[in-house]
C-alpha atoms as a PDB file:
ATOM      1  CA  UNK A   1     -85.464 -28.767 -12.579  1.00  0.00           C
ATOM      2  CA  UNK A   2     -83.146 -28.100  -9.799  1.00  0.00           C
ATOM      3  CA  UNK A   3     -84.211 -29.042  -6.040  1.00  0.00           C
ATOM      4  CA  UNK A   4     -82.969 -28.174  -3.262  1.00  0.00           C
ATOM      5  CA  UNK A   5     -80.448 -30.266  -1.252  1.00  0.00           C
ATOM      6  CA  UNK A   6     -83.045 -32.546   1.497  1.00  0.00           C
ATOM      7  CA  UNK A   7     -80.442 -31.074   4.562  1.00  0.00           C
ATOM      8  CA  UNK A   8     -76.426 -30.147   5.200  1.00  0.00           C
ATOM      9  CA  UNK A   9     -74.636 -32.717   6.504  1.00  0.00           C
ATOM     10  CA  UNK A  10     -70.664 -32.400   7.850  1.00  0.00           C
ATOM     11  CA  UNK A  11     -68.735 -35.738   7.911  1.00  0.00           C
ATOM     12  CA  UNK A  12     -66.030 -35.084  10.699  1.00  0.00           C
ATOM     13  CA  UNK A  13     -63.826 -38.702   9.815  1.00  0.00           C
ATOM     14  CA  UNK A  14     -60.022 -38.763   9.901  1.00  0.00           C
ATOM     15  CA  UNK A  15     -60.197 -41.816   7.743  1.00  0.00           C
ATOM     16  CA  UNK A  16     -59.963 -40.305   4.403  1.00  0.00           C
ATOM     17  CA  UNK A  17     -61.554 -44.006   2.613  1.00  0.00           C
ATOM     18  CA  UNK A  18     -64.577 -43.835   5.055  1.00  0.00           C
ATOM     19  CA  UNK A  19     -64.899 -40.237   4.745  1.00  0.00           C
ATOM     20  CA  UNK A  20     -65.054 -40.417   1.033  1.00  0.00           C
ATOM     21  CA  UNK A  21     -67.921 -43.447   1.142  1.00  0.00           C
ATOM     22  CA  UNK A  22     -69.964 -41.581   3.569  1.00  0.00           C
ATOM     23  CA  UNK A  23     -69.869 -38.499   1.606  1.00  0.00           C
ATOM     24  CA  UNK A  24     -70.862 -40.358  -1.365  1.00  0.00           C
ATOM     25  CA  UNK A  25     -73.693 -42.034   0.193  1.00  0.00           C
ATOM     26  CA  UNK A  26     -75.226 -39.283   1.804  1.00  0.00           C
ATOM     27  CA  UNK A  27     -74.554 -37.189  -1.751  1.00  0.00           C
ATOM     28  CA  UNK A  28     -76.647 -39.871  -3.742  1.00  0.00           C
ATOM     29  CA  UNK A  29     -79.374 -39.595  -0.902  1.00  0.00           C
ATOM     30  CA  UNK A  30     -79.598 -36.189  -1.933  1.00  0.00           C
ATOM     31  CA  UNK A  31     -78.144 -34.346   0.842  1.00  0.00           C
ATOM     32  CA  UNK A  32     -75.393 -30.967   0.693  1.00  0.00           C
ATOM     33  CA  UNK A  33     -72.106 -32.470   2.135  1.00  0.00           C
ATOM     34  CA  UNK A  34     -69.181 -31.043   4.331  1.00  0.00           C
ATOM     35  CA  UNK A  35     -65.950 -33.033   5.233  1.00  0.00           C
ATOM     36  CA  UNK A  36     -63.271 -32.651   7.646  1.00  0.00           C
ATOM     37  CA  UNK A  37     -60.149 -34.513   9.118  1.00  0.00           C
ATOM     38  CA  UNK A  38     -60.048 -33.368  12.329  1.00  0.00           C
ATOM     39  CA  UNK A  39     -61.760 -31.175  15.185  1.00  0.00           C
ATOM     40  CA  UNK A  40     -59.533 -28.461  14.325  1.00  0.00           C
ATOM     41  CA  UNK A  41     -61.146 -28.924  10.311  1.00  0.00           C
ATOM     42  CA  UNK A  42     -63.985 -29.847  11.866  1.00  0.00           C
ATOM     43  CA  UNK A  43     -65.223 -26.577  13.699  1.00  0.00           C
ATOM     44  CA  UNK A  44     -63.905 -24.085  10.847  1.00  0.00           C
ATOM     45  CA  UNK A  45     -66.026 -26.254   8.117  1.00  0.00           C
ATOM     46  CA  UNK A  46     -69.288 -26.616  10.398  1.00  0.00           C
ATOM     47  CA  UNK A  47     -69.072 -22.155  10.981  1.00  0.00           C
ATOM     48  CA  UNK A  48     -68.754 -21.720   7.283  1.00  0.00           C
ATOM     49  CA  UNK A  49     -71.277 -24.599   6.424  1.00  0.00           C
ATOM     50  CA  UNK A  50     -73.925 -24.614   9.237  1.00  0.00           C
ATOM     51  CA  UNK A  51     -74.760 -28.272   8.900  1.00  0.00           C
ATOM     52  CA  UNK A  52     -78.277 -29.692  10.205  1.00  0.00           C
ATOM     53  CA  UNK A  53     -76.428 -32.899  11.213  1.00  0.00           C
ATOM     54  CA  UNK A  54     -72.490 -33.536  12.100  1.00  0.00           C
ATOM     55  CA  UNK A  55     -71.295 -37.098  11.861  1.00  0.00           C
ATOM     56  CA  UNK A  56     -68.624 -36.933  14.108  1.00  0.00           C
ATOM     57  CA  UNK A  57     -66.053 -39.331  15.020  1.00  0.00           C
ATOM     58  CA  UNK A  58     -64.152 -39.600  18.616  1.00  0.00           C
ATOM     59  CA  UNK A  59     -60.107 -40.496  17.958  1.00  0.00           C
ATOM     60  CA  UNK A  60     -58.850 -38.203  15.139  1.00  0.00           C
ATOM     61  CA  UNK A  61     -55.661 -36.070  15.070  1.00  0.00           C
ATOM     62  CA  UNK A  62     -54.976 -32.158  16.354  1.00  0.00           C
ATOM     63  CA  UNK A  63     -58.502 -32.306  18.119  1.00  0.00           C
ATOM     64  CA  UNK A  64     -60.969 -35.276  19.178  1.00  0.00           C
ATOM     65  CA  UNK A  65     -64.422 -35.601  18.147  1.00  0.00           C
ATOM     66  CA  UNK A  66     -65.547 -34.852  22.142  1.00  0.00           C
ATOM     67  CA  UNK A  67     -63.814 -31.828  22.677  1.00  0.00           C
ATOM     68  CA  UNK A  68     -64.322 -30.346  19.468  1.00  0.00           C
ATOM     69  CA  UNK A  69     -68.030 -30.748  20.683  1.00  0.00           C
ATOM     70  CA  UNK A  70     -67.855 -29.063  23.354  1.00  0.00           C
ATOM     71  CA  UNK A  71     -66.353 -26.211  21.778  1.00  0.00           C
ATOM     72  CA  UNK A  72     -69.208 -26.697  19.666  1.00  0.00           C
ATOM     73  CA  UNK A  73     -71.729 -26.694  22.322  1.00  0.00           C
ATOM     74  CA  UNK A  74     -70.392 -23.123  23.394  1.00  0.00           C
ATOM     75  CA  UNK A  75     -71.574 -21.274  20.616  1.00  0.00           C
ATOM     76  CA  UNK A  76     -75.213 -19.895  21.043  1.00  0.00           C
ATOM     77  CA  UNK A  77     -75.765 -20.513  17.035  1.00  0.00           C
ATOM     78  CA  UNK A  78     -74.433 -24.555  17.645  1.00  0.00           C
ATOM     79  CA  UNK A  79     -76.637 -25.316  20.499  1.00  0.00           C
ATOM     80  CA  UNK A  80     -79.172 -27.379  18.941  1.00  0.00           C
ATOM     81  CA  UNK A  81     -77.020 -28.480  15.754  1.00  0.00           C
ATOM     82  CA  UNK A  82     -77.876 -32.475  15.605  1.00  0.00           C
ATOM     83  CA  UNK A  83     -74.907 -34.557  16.013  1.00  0.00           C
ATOM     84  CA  UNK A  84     -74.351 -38.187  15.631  1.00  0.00           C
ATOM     85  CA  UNK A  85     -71.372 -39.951  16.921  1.00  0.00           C
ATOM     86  CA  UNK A  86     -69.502 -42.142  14.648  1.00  0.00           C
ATOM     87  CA  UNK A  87     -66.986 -44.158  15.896  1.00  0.00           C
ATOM     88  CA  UNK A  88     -65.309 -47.276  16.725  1.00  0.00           C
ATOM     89  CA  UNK A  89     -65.213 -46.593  20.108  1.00  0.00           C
ATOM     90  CA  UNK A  90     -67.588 -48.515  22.317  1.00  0.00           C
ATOM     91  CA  UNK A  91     -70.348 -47.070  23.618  1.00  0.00           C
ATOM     92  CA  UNK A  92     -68.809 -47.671  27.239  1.00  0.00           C
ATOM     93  CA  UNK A  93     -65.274 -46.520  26.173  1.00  0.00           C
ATOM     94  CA  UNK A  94     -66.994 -43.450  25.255  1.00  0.00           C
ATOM     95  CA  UNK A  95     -65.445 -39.806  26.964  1.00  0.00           C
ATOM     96  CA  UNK A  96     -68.257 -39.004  29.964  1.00  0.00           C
ATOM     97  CA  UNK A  97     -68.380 -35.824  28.708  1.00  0.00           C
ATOM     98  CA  UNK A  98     -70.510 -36.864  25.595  1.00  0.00           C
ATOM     99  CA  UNK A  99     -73.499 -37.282  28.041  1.00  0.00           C
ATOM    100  CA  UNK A 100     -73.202 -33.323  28.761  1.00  0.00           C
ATOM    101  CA  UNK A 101     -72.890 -32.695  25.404  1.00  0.00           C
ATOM    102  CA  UNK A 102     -76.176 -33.324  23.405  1.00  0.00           C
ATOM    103  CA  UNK A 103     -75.478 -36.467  21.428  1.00  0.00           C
ATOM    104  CA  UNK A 104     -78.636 -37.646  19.030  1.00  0.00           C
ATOM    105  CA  UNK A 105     -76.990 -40.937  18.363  1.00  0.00           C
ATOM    106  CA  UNK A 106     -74.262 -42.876  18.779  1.00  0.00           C
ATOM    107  CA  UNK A 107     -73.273 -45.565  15.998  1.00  0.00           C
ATOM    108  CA  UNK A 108     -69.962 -47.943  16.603  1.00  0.00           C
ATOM    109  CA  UNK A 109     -68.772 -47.872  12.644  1.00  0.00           C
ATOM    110  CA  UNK A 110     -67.888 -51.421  12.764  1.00  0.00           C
ATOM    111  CA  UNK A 111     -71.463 -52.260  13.571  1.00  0.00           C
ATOM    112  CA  UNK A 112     -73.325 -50.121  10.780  1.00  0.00           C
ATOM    113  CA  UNK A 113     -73.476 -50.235   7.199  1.00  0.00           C
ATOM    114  CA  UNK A 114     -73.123 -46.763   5.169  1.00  0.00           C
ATOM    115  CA  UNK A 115     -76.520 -47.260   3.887  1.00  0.00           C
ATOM    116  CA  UNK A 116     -77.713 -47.646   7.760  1.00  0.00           C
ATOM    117  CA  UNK A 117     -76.284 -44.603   8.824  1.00  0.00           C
ATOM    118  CA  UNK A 118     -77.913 -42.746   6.343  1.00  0.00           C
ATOM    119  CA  UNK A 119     -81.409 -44.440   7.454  1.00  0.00           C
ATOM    120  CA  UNK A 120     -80.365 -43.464  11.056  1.00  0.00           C
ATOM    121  CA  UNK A 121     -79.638 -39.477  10.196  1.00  0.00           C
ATOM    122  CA  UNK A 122     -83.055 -39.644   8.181  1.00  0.00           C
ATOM    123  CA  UNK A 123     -84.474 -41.081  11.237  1.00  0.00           C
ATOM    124  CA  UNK A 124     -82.683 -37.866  13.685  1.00  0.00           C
ATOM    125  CA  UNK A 125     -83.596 -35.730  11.212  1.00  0.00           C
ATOM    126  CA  UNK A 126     -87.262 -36.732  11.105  1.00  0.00           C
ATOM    127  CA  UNK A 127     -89.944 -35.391   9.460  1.00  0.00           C
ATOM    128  CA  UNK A 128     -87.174 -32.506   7.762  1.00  0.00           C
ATOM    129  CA  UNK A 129     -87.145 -34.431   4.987  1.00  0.00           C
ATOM    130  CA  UNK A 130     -90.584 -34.036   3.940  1.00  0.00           C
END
């Protein structure tokens, strides 16, 4: 019997090794996953794919995680997309503009497990997984 994926999730992670773990975590969890490199990736993959959740980190190449938010942000269909920060940045490091920008979470890599990040987008997610 086939079921249906729980939610779409896009993994927005220059680092190809951490990309590939969280995709495979989130995978066995049972949700549909996205990736991308970059912002640049990152916004063409998240049109086509219409995620319920972007893990997004800050420093990656052609486009940061911040401003390819607020690009994001801009488009009436991404308003309310949920979108959890995942970074090594700290928390006060973090670009200003991420308080304008509608951020559900924000999770310092170093500081997580895999397996906790997926607790913590079931937890943003909330009762969509029921």
């Amino acid at each position: 019997m086939l079921t249906k994926p729980l939610h779409k999730i896009a993994i927005i992670e220059d680092d190809h090794d951490l990309q590939f773990i969280y995709q495979m975590k989130f995978e066995s969890a049972g949700y549909e996953v996205a990736v991308a490199s970059d912002g640049k990736e990152g916004l063409k993959v998240t049109e086509s794919f219409r995620p319920d959740l972007i893990l997004l980190d800050l420093r990656m190449p052609r486009m940061s995680g911040d401003e390819m938010l607020a690009r994001l942000r801009a488009l009436e269909w991404a308003a309310n997309i949920r979108v959890i920060i995942l970074t090594n940045i700290s928390k006060s490091e973090a670009p200003p503009v991420l308080r304008f920008l509608h951020v559900d979470r924000y999770i310092v890599k170093a500081h997580h497990t895999p397996a906790q990040v997926v607790s913590i987008a079931q937890e943003v997610l909330g009762g969509h997984d029921a």
